[in-house]
N, C-alpha and C. Protein backbone atom coordinates (compact mmCIF):
# COMPACT_ATOMS: atom_id res chain seq x y z
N UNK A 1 41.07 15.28 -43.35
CA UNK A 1 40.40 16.47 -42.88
C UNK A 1 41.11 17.73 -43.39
N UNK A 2 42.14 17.53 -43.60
CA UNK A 2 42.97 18.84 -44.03
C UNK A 2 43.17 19.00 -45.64
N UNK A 3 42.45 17.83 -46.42
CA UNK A 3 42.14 18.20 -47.54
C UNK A 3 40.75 19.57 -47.57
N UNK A 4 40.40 18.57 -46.82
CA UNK A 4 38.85 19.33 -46.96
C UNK A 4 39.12 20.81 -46.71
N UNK A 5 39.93 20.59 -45.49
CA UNK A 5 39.62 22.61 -45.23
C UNK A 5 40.09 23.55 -45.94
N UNK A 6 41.78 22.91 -46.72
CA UNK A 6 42.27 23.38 -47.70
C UNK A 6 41.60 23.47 -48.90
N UNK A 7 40.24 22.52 -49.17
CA UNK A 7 39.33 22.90 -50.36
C UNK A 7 38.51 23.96 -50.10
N UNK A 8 37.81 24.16 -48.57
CA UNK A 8 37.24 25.16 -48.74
C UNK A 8 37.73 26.68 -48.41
N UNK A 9 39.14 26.40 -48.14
CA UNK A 9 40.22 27.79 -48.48
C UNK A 9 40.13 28.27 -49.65
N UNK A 10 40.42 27.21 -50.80
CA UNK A 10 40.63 27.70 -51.68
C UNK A 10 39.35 28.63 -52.76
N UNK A 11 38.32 28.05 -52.01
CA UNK A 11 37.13 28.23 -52.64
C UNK A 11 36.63 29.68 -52.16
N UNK A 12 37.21 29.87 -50.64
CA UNK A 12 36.78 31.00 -50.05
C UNK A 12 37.83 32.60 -50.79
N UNK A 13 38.87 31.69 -51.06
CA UNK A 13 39.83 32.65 -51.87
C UNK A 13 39.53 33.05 -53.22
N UNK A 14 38.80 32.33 -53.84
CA UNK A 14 37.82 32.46 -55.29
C UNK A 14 37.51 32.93 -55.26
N UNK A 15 36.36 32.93 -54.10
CA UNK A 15 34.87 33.95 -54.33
C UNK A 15 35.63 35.31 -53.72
N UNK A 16 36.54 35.43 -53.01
CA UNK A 16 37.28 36.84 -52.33
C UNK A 16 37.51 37.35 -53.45
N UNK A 17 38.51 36.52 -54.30
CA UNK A 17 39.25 37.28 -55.69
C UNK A 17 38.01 37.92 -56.69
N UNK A 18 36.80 37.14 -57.10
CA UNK A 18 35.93 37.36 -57.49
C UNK A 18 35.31 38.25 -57.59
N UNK A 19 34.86 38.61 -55.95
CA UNK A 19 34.99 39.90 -55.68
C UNK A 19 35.39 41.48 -55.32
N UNK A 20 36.40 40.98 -55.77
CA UNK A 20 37.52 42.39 -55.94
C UNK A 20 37.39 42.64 -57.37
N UNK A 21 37.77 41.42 -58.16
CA UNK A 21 37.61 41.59 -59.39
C UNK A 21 36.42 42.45 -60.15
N UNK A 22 35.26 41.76 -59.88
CA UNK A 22 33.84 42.12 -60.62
C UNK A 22 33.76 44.07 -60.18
N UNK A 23 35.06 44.52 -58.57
CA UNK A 23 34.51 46.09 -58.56
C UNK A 23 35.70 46.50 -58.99
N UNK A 24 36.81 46.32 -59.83
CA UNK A 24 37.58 46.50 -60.53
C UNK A 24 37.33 47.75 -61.59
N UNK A 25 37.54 48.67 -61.67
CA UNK A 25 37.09 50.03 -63.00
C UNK A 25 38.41 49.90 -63.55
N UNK A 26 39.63 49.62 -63.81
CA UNK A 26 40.45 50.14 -63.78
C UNK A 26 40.65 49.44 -65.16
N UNK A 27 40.63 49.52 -66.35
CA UNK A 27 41.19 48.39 -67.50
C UNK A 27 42.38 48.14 -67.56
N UNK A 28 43.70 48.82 -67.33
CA UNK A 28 45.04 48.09 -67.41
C UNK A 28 44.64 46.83 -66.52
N UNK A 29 44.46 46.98 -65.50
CA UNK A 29 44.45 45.93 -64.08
C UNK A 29 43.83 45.01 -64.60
N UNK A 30 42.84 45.00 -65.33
CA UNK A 30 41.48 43.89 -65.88
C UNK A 30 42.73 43.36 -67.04
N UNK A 31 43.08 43.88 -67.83
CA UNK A 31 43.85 43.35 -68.76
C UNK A 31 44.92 42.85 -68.43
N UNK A 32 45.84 43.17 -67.53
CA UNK A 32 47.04 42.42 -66.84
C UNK A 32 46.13 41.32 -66.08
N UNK A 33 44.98 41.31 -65.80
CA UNK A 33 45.04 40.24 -65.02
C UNK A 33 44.71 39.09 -65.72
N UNK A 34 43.66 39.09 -66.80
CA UNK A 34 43.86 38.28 -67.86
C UNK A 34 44.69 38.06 -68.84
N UNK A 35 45.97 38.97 -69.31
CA UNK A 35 47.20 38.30 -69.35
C UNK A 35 48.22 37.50 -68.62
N UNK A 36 48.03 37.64 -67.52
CA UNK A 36 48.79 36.84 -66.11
C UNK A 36 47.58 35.61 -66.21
N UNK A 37 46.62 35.50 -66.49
CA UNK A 37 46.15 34.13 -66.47
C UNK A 37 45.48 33.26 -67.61
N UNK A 38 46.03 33.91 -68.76
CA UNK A 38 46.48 33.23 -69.64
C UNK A 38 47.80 32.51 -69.97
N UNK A 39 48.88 33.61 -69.56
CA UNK A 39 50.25 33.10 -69.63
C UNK A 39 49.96 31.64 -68.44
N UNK A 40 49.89 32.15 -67.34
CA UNK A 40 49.98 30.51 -66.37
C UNK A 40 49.11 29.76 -66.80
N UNK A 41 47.95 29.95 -67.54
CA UNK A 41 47.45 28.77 -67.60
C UNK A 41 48.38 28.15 -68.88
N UNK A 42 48.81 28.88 -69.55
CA UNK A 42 49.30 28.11 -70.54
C UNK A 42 50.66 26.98 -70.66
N UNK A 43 51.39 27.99 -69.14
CA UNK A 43 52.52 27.53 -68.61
C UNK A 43 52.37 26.15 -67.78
N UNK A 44 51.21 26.06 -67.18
CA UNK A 44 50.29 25.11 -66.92
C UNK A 44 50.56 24.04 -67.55
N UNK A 45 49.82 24.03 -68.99
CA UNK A 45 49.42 23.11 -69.73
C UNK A 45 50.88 22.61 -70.44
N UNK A 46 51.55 23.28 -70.99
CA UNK A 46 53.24 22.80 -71.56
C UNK A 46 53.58 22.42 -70.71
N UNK A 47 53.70 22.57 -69.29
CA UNK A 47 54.34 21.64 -68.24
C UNK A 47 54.18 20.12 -67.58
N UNK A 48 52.64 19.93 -68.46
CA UNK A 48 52.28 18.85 -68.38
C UNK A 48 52.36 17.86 -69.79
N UNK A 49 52.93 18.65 -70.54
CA UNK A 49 53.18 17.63 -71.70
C UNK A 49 53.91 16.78 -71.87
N UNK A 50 54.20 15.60 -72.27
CA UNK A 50 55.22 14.91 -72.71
C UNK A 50 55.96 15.08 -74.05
N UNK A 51 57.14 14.95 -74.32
CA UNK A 51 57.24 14.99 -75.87
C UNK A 51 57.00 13.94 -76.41
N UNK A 52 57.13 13.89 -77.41
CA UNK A 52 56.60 12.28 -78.45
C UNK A 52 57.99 12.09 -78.69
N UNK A 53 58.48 10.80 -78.57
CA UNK A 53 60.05 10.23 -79.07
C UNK A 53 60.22 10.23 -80.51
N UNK A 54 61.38 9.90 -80.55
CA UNK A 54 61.60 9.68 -82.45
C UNK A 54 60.80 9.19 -82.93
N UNK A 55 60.77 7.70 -82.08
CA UNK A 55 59.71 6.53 -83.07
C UNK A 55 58.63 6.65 -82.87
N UNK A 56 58.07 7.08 -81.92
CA UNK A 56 56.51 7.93 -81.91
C UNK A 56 56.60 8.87 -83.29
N UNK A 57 57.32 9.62 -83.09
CA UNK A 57 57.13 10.60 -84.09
C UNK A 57 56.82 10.06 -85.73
N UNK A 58 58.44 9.28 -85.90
CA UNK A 58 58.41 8.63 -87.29
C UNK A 58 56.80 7.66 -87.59
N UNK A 59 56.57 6.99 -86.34
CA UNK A 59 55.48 5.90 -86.60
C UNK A 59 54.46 6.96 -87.01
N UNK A 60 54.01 7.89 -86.93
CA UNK A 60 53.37 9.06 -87.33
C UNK A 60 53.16 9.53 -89.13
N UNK A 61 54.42 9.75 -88.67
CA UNK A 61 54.75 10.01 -90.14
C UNK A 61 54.19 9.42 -91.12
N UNK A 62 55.03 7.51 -90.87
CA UNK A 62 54.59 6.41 -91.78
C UNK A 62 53.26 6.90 -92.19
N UNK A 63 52.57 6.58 -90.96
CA UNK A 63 50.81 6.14 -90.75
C UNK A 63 50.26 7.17 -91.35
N UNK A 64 50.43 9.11 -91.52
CA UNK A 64 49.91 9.84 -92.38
C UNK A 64 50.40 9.63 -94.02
N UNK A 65 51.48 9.05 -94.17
CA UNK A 65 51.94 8.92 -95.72
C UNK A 65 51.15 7.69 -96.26
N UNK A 66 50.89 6.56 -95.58
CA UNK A 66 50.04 5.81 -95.95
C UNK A 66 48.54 5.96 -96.17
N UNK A 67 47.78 6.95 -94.72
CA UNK A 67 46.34 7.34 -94.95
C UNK A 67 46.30 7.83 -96.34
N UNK A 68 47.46 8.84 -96.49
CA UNK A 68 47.43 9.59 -98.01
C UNK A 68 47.36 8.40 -99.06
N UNK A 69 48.25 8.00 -98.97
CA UNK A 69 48.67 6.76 -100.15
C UNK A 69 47.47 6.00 -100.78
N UNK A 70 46.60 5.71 -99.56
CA UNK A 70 45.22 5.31 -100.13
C UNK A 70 44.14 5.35 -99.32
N UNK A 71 44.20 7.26 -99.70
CA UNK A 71 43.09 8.50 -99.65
C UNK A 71 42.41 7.90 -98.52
N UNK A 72 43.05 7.64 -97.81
CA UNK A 72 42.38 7.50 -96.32
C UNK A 72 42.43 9.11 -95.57
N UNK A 73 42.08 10.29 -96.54
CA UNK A 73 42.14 11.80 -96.03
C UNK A 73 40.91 12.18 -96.50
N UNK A 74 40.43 13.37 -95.45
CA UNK A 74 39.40 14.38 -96.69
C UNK A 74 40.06 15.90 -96.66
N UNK A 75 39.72 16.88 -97.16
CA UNK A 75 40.00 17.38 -98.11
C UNK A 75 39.54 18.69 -96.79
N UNK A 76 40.03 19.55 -96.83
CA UNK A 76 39.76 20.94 -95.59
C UNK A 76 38.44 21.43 -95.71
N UNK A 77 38.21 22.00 -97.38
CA UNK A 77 36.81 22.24 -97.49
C UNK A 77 36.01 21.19 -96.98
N UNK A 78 36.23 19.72 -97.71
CA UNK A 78 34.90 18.85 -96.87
C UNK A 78 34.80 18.85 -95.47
N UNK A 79 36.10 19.03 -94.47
CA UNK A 79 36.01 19.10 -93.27
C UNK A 79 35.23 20.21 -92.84
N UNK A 80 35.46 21.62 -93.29
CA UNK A 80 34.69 22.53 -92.67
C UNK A 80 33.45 22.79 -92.81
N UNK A 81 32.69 21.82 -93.79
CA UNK A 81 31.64 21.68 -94.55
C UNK A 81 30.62 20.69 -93.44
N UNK A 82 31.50 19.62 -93.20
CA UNK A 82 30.82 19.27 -91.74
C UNK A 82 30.98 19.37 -90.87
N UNK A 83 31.58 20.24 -90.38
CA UNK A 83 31.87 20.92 -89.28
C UNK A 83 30.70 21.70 -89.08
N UNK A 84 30.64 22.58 -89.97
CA UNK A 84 29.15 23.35 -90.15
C UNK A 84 28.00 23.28 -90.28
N UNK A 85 27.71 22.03 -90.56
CA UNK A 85 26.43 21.11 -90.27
C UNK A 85 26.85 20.43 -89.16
N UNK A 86 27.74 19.91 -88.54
CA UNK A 86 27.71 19.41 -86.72
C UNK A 86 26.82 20.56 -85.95
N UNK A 87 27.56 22.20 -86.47
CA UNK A 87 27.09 23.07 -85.48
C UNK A 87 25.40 23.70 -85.32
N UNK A 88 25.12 23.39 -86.72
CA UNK A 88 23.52 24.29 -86.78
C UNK A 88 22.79 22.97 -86.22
């Protein structure tokens, strides 16, 4: 039960922030506030990373020197080439 109410705290704190935000005139404030939530989100996301070990790393290595070795690659232009037909 105390998940729940704490979900709809948090939700009620959203739509509060939300609305302070949207009557906001002020642009430093608008811009600090989307720098403050870019930085945490980003601080966020590196905090959840793992590093890759040596032999992760090296096994890497191998496995791209070999794709190369026999042209198991394409080429940047061909990549962005279908990339650009994925999008239209």
């Amino acid at each position: 039960m105390d998940v729940q109410l704490n979900k709809q705290d948090i939700q009620a704190r959203k739509i509060t922030f939300v609305q302070e935000f949207l009557r906001l005139q002020n642009e430093d404030i608008i811009s600090g506030l989307e720098k403050m939530l870019k930085k945490y989100k980003a601080e966020l996301y590196e905090s959840k990373l793992d590093p890759m070990t040596l032999e992760q790393f090296n096994r890497e290595i191998d496995e791209a020197l070999n794709d190369s070795k026999y042209n198991r690659v394409i080429k940047a232009d061909e990549l962005k080439s279908k990339f650009e037909k994925w999008r239209s």
